[in-house]
N, C-alpha and C. Protein backbone atom coordinates (compact mmCIF):
# COMPACT_ATOMS: atom_id res chain seq x y z
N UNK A 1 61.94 104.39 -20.55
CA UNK A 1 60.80 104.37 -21.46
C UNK A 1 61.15 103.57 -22.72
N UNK A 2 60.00 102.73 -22.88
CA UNK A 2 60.36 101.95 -24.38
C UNK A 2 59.97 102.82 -25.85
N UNK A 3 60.61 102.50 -26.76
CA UNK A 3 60.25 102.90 -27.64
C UNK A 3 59.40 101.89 -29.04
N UNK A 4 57.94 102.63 -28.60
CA UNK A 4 56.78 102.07 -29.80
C UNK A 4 57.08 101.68 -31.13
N UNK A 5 56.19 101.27 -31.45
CA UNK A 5 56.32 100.88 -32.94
C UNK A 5 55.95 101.64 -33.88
N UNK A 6 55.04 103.07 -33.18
CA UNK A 6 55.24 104.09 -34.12
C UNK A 6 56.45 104.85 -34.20
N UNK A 7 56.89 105.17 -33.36
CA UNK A 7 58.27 105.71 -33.31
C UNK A 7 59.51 105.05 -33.97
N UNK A 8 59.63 103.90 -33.72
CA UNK A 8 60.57 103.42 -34.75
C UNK A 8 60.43 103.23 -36.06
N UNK A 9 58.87 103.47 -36.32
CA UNK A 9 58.77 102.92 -37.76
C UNK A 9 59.04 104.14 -38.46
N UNK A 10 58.56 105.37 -37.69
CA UNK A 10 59.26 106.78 -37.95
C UNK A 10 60.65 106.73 -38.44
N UNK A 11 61.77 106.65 -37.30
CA UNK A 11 62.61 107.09 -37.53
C UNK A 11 62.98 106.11 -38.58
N UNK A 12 62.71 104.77 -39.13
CA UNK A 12 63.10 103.82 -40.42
C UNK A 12 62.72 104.49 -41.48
N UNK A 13 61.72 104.79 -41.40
CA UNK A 13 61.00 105.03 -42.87
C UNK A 13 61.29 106.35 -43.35
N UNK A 14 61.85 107.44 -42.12
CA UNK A 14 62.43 108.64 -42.63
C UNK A 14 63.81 108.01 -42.95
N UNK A 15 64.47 107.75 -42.74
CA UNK A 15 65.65 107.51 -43.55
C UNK A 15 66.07 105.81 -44.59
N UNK A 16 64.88 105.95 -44.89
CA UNK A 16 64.75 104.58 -45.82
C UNK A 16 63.03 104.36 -46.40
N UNK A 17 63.15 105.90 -46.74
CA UNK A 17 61.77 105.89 -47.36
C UNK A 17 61.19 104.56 -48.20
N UNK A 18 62.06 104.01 -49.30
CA UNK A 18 61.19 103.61 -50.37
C UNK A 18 61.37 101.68 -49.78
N UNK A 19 61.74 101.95 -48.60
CA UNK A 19 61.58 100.31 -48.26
C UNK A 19 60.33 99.42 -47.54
N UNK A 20 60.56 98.40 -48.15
CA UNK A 20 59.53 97.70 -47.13
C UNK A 20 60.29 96.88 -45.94
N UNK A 21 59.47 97.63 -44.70
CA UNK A 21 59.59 97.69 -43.33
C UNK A 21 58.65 96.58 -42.63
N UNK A 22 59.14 95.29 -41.98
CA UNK A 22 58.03 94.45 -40.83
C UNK A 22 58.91 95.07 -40.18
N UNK A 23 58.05 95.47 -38.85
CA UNK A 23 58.38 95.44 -37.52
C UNK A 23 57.78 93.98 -36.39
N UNK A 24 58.32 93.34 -35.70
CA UNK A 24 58.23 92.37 -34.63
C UNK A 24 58.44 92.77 -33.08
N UNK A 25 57.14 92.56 -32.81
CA UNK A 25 57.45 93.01 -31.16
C UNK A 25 58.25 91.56 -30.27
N UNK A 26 59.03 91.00 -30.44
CA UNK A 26 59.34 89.67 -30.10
C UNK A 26 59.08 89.52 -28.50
N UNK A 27 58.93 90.53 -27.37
CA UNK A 27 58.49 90.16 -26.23
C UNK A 27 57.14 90.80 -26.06
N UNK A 28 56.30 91.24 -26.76
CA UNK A 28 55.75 92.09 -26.42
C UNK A 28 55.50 93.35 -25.56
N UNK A 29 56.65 93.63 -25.35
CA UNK A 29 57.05 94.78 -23.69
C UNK A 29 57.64 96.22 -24.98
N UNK A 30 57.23 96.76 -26.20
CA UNK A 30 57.44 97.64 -26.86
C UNK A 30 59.38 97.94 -26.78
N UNK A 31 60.06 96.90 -26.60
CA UNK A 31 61.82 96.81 -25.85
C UNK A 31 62.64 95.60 -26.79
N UNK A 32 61.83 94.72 -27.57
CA UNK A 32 62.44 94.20 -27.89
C UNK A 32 61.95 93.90 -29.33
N UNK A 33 62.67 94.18 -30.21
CA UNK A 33 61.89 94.11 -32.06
C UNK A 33 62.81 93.69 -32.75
N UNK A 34 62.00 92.87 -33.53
CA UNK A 34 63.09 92.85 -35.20
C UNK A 34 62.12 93.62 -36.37
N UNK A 35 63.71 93.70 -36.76
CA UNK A 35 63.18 94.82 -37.73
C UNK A 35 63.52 94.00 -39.32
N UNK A 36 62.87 93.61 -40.26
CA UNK A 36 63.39 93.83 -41.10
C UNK A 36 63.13 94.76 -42.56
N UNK A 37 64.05 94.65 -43.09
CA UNK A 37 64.21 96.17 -44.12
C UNK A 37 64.38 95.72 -45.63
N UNK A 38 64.07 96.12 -46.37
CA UNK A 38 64.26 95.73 -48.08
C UNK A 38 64.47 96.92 -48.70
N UNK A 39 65.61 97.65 -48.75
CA UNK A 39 66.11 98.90 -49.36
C UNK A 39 66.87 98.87 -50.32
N UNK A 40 66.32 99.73 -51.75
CA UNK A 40 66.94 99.56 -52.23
C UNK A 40 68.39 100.34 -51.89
N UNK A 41 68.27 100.93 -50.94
CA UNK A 41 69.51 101.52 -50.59
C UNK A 41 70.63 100.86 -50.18
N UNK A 42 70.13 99.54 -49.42
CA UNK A 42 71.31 98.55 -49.56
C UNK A 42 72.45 97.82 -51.11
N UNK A 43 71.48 98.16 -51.49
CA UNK A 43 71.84 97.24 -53.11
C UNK A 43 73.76 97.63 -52.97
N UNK A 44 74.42 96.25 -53.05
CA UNK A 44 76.17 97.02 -52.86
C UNK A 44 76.32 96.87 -52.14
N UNK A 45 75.40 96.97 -50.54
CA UNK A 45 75.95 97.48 -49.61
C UNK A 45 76.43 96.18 -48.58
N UNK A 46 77.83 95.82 -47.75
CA UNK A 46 78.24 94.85 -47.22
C UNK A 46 77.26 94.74 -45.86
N UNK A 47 76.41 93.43 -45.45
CA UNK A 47 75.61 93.48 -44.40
C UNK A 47 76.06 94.45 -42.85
N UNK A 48 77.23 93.99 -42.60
CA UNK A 48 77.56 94.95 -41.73
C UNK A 48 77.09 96.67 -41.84
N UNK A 49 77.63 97.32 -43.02
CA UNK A 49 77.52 98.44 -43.15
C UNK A 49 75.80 98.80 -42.99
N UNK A 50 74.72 97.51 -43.64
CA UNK A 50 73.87 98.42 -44.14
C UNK A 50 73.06 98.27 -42.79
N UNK A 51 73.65 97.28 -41.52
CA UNK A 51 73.07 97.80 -39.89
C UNK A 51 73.81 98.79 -39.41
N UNK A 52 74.87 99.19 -39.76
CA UNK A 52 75.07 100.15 -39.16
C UNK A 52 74.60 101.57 -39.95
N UNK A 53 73.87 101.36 -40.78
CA UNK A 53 72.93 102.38 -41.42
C UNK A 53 71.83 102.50 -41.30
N UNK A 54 71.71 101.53 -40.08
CA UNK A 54 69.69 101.33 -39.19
C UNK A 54 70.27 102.03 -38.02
N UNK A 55 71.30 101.84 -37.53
CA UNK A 55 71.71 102.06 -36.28
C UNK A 55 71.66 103.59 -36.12
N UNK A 56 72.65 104.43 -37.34
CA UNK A 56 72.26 105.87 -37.56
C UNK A 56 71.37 106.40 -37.44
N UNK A 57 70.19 105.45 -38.46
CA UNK A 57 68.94 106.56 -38.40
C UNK A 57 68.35 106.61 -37.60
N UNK A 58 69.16 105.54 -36.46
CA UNK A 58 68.15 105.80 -34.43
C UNK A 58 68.33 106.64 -34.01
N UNK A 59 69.69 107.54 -34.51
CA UNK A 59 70.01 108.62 -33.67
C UNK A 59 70.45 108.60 -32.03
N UNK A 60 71.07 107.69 -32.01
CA UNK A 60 71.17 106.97 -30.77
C UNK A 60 70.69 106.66 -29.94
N UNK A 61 69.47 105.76 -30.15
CA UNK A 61 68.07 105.60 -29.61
C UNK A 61 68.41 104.57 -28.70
N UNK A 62 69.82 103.79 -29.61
CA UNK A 62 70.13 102.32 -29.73
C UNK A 62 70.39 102.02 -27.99
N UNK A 63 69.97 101.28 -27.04
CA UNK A 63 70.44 100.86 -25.93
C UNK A 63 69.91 101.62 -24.80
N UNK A 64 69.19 102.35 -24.92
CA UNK A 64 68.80 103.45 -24.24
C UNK A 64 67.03 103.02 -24.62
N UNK A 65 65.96 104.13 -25.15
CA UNK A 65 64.89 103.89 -25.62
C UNK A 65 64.29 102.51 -25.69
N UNK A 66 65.58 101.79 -27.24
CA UNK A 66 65.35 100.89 -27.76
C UNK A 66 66.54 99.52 -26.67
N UNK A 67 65.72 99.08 -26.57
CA UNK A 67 66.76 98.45 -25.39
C UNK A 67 67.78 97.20 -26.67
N UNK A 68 66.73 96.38 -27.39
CA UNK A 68 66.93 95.24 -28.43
C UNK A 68 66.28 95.43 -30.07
N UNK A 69 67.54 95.84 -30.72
CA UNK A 69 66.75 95.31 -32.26
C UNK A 69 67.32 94.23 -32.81
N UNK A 70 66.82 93.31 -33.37
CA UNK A 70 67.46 92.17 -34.34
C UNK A 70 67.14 92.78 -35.78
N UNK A 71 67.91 92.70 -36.40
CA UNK A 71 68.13 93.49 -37.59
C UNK A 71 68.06 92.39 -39.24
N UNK A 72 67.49 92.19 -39.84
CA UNK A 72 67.34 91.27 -41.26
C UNK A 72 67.34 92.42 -41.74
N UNK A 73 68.53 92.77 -42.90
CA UNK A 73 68.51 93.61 -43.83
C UNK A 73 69.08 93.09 -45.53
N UNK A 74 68.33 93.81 -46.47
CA UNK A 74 68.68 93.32 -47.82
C UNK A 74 68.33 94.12 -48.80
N UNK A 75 68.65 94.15 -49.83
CA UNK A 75 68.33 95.20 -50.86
C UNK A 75 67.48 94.29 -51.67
N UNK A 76 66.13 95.23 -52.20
CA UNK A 76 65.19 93.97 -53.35
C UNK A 76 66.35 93.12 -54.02
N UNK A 77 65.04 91.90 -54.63
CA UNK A 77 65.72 91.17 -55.26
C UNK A 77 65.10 91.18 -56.71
C-alpha cells in the first residue's frame, strides 16, 4: 500500500509544525514524492542530519509504505 499525501503531510507537519511543507507526487502512483521543508528547526542544522530528521518523523514508513522520498530541506532565510 502507498502512502497518500494526506498521510505524509500528517506525519511532517506533526513533527515540524511551524514549516512550510510542498509535497510532489513525481509519478503520480501516491509511491514516489518530494518533499520539501522550510523549518525553522533546521536553522544549525548539517543537511544530512536535518533528513535524517524527516526520516524519524516517518516512523519507519521509509521503504515500506513510502517506497521514494526526495528530500529539499532548509531552515528560513
Amino acid at each position: 500500500m502507498a502512502m497518500d499525501r494526506e498521510t505524509l503531510e500528517t506525519y511532517l507537519k506533526d513533527a515540524f509544525p511551524e514549516a512550510d511543507i510542498t509535497l510532489t507526487d513525481l509519478a503520480g502512483d501516491n509511491d514516489h514524492w518530494q518533499a520539501e521543508i522550510v523549518s525553522p528547526q533546521f536553522k544549525g542544522v548539517p543537511r544530512v542530519r536535518q533528513h535524517q530528521m524527516v526520516y524519524a518523523a516517518l516512523k519507519g514508513k521509509m521503504g515500506g509504505e513510502l517506497h521514494a522520498l526526495a528530500l529539499k530541506t532548509r531552515a528560513p532565510d
